[in-house]
C-alpha atoms as a PDB file:
ATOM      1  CA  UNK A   1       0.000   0.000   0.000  1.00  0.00           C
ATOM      2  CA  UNK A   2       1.992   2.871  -1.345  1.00  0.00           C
ATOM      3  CA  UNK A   3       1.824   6.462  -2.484  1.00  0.00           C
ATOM      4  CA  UNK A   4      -1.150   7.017   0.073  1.00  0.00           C
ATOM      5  CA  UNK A   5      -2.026  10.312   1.457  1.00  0.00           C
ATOM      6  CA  UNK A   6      -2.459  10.669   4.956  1.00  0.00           C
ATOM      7  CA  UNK A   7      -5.472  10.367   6.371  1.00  0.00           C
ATOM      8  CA  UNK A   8      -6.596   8.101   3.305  1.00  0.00           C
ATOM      9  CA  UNK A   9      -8.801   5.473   4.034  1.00  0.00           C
ATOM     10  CA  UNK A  10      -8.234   1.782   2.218  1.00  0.00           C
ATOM     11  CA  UNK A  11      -9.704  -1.411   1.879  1.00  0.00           C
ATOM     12  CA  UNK A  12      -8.305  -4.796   2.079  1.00  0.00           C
ATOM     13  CA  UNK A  13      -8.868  -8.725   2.397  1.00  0.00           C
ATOM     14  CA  UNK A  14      -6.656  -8.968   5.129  1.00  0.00           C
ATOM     15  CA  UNK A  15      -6.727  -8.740   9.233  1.00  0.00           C
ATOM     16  CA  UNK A  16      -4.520  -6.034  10.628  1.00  0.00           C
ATOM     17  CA  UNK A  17      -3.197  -2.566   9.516  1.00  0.00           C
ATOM     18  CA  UNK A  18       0.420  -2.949   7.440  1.00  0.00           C
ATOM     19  CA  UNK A  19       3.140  -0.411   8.638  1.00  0.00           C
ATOM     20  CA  UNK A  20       1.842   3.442   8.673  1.00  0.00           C
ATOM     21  CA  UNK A  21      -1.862   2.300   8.321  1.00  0.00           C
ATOM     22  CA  UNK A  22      -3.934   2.019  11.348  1.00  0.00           C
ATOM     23  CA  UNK A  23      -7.327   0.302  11.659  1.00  0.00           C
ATOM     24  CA  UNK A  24     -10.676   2.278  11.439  1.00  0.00           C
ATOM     25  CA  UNK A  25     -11.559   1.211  14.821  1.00  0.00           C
ATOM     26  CA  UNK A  26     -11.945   4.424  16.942  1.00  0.00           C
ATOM     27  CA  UNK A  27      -8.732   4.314  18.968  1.00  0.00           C
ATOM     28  CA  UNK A  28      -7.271   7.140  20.052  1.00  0.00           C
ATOM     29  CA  UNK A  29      -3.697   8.328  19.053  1.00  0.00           C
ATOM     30  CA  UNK A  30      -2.193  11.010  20.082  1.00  0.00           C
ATOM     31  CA  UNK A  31      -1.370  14.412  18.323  1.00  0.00           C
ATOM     32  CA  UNK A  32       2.397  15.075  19.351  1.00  0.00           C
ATOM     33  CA  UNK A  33       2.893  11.359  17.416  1.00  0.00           C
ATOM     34  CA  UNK A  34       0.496  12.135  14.637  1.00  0.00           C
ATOM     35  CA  UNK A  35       0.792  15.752  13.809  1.00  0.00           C
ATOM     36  CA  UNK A  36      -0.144  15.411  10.183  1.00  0.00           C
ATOM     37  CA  UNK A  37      -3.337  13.337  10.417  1.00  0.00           C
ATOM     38  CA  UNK A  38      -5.107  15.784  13.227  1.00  0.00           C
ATOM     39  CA  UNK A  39      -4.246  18.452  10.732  1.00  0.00           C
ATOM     40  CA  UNK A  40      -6.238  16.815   8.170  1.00  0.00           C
ATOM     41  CA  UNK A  41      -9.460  15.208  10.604  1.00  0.00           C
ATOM     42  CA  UNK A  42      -9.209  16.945  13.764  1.00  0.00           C
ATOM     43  CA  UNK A  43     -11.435  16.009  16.651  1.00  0.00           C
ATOM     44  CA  UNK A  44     -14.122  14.957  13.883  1.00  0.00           C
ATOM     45  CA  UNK A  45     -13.948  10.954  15.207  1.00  0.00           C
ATOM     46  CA  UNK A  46     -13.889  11.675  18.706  1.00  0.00           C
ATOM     47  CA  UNK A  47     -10.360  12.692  21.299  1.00  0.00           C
ATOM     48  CA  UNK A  48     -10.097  15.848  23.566  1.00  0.00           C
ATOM     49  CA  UNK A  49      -7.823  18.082  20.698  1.00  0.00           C
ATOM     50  CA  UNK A  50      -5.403  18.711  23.424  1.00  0.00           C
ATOM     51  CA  UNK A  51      -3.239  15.244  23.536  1.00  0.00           C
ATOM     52  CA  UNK A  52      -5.894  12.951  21.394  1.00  0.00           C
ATOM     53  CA  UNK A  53      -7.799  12.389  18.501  1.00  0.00           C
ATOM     54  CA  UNK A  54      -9.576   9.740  17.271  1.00  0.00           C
ATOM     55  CA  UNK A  55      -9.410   7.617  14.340  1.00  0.00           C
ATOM     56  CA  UNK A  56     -13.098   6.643  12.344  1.00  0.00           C
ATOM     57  CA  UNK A  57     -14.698   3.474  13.462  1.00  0.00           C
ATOM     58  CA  UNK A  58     -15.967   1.678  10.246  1.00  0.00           C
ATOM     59  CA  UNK A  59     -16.710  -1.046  12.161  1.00  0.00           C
ATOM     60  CA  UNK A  60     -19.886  -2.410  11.344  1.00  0.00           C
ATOM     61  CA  UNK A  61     -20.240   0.812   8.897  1.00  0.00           C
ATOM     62  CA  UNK A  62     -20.989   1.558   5.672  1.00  0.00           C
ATOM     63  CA  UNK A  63     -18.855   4.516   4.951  1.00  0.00           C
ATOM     64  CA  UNK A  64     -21.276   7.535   3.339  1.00  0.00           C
ATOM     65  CA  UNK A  65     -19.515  10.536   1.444  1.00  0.00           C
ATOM     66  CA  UNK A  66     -19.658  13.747   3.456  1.00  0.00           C
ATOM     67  CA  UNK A  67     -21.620  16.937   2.243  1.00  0.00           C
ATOM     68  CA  UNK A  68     -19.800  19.936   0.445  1.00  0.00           C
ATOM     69  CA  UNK A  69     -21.787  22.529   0.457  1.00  0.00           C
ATOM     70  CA  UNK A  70     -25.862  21.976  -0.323  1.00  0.00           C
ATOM     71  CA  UNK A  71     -26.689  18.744  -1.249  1.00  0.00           C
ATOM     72  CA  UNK A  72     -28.769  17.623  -4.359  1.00  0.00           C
ATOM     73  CA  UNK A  73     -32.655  17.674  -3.727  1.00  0.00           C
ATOM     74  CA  UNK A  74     -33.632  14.429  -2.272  1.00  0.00           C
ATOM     75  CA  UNK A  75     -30.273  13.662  -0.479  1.00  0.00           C
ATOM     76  CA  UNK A  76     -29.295  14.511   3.169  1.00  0.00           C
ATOM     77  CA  UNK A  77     -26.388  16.086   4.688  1.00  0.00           C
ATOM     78  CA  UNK A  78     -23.645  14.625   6.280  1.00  0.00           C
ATOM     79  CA  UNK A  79     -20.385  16.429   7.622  1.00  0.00           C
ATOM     80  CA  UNK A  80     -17.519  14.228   8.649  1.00  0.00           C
ATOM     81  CA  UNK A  81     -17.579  12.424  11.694  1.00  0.00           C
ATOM     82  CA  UNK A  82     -21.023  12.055  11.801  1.00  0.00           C
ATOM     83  CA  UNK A  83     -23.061   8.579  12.133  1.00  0.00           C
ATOM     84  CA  UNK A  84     -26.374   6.896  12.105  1.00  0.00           C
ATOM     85  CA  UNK A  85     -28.567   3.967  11.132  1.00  0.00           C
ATOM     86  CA  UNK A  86     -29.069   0.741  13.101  1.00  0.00           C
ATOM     87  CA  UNK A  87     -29.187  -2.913  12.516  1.00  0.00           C
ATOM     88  CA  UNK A  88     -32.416  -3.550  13.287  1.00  0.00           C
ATOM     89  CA  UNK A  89     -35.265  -1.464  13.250  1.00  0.00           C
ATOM     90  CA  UNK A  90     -39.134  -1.773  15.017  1.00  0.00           C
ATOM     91  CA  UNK A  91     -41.661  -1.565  12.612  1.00  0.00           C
ATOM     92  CA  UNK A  92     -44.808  -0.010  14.163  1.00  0.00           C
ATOM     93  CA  UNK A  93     -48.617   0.279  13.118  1.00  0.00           C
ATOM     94  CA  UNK A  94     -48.263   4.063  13.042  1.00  0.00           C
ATOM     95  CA  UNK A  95     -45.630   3.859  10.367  1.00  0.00           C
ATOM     96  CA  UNK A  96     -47.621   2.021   7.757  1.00  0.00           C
ATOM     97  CA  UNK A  97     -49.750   3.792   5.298  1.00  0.00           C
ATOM     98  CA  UNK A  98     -53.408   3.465   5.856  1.00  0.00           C
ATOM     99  CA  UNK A  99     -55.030   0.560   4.297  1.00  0.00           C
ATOM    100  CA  UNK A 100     -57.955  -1.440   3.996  1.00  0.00           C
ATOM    101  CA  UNK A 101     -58.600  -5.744   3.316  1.00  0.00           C
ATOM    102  CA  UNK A 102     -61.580  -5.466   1.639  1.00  0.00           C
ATOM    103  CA  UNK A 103     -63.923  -8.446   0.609  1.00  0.00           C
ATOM    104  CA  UNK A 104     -65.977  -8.442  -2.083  1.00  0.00           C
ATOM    105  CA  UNK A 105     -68.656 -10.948  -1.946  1.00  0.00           C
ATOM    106  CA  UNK A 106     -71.927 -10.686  -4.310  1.00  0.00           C
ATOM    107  CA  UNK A 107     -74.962 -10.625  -2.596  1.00  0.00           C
ATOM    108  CA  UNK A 108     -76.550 -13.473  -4.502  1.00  0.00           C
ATOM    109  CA  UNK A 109     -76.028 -16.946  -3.445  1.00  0.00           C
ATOM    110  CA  UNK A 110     -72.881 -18.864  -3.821  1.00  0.00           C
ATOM    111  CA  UNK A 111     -72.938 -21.973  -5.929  1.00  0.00           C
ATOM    112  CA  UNK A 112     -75.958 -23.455  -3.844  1.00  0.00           C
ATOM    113  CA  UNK A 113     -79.316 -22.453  -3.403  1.00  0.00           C
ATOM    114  CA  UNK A 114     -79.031 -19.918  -0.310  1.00  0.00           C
ATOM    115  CA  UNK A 115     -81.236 -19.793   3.117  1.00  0.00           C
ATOM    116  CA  UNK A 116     -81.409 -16.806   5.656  1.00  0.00           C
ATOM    117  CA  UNK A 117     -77.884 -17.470   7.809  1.00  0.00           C
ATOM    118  CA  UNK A 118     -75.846 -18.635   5.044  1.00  0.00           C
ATOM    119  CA  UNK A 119     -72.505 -16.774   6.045  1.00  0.00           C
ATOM    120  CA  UNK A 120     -69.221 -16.853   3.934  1.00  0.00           C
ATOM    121  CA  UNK A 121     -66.165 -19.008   4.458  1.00  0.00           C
ATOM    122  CA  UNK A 122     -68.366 -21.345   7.299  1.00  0.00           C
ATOM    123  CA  UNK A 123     -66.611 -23.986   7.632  1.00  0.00           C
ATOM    124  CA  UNK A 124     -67.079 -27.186   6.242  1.00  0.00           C
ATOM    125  CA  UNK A 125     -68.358 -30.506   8.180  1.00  0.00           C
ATOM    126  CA  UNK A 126     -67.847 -33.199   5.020  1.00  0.00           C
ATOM    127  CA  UNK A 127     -66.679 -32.801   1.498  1.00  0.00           C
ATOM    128  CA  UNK A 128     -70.191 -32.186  -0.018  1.00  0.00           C
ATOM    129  CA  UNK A 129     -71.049 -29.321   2.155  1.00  0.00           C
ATOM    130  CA  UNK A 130     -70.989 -26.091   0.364  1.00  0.00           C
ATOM    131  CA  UNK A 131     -68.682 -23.197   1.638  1.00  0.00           C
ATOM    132  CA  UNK A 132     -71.921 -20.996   1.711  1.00  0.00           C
ATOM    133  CA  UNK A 133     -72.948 -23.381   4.321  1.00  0.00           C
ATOM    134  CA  UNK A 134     -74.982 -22.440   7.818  1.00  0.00           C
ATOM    135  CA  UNK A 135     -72.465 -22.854  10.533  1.00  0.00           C
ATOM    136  CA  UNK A 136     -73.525 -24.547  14.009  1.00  0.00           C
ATOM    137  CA  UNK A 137     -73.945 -21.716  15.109  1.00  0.00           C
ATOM    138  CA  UNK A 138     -74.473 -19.258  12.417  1.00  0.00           C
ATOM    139  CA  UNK A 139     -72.165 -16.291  13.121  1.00  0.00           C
ATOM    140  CA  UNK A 140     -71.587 -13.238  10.860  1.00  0.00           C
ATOM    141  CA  UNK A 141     -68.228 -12.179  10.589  1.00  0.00           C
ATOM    142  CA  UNK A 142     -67.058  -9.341  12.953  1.00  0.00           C
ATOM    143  CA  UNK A 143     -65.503  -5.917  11.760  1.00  0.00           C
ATOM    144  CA  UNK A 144     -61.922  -6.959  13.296  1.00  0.00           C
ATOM    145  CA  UNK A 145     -61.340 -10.715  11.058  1.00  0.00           C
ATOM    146  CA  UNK A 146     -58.170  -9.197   9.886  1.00  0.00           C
ATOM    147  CA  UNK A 147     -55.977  -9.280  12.596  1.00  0.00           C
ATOM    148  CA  UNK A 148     -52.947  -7.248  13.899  1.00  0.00           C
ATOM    149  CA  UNK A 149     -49.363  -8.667  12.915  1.00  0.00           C
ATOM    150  CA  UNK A 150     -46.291  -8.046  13.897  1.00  0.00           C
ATOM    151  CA  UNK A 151     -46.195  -7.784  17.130  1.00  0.00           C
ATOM    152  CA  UNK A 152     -43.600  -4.701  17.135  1.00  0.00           C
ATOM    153  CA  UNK A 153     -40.702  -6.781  17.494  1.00  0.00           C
ATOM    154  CA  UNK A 154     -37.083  -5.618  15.676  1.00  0.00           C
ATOM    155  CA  UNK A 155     -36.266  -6.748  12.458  1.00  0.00           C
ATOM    156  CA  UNK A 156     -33.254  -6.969  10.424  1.00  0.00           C
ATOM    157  CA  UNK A 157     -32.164  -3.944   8.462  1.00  0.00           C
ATOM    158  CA  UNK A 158     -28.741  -4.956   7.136  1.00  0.00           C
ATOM    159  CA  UNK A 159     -28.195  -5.016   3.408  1.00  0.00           C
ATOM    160  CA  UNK A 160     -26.300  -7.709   1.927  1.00  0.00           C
ATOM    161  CA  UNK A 161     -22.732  -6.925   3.002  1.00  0.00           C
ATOM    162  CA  UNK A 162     -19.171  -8.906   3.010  1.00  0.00           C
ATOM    163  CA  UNK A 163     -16.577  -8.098   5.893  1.00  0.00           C
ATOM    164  CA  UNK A 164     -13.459  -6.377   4.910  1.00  0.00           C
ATOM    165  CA  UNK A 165     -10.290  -4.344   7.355  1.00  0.00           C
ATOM    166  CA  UNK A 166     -10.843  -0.673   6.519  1.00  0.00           C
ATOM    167  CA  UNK A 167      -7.353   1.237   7.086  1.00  0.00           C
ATOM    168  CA  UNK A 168      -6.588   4.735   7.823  1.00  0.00           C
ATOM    169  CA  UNK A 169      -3.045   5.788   6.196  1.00  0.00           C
ATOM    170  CA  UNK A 170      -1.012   7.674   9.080  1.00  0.00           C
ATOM    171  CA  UNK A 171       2.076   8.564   6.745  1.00  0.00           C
ATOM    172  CA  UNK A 172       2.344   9.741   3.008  1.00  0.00           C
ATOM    173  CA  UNK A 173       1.742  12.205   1.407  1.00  0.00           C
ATOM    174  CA  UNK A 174      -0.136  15.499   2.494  1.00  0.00           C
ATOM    175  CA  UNK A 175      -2.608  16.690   0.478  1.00  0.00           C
ATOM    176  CA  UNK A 176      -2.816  19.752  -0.549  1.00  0.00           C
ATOM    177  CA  UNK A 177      -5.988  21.367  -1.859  1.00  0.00           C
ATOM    178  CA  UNK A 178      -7.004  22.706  -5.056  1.00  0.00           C
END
């Protein structure tokens, strides 16, 4: 890994940080040691700017470009540093768009002659009975037959992903701006 600048951030298949990179984990390093980095990122990942500052932690991240100036219509902004999101989420009736389960029945009989009671979907005692059939007893169907589901429990909110050691460069070359 060669001709970096410092303070930029690499990819790679394998488990630790070669010499001059350093692991997007969060530690802390300190300034007096690393002079060149917290000129470039500051206190953006976290340290008290006086001895420390912190490296990003891209672990368990997905890394999101940061906002330069106003960001296109339908896209948020995001300054350096900052983080969000979570793995799982709680999904609750209030955040569903109203809806309805309508059933749409005719008001003729079914495909046997009909008496008073007949309800829909009673339920069956042998093969030959109809399923406009009088149940024992006959029972119209209440407002609430479609049920609740859920149960507000977390679900997973992870897209596909593959695991990979993000690195930090702590030596090259510093950039200079345009």
């Amino acid at each position: 890994m060669t001709d970096q600048f410092v303070g930029e951030i690499r990819m790679n298949a394998f488990g630790f940080a070669p010499k001059g990179w350093a692991q997007c984990n969060g530690q802390l390093l300190t300034i007096q040691q690393n002079t060149a980095l917290f000129a470039l990122i500051g206190t953006s990942y976290g340290g008290d700017g006086i001895r420390t500052f912190g490296l990003p932690d891209l672990r368990g991240r997905t890394p999101v470009d940061s906002t330069i100036g106003t960001p296109p219509p339908g896209l948020s902004p995001y300054v350096n540093g900052e983080s969000g999101g979570s793995e799982t989420v709680t999904l609750l009736s209030g955040q569903l768009p109203p809806h309805t389960h309508p059933v749409n029945v005719l008001g003729s009989a079914g495909d046997k002659p009909s008496a008073p009671n007949h309800v829909l979907a009673g339920v069956p005692t042998t093969a030959t009975t109809a399923l406009y059939a009088t149940p024992s007893p006959a029972v119209p169907l209440a407002s609430t037959t479609v049920l609740p589901i859920g149960g507000n429990q977390p679900h997973d909110n992870m897209q596909p992903f593959l695991t990979v050691n993000f690195c930090i460069a702590l030596t090259g070359y510093f950039p200079s701006r345009n």
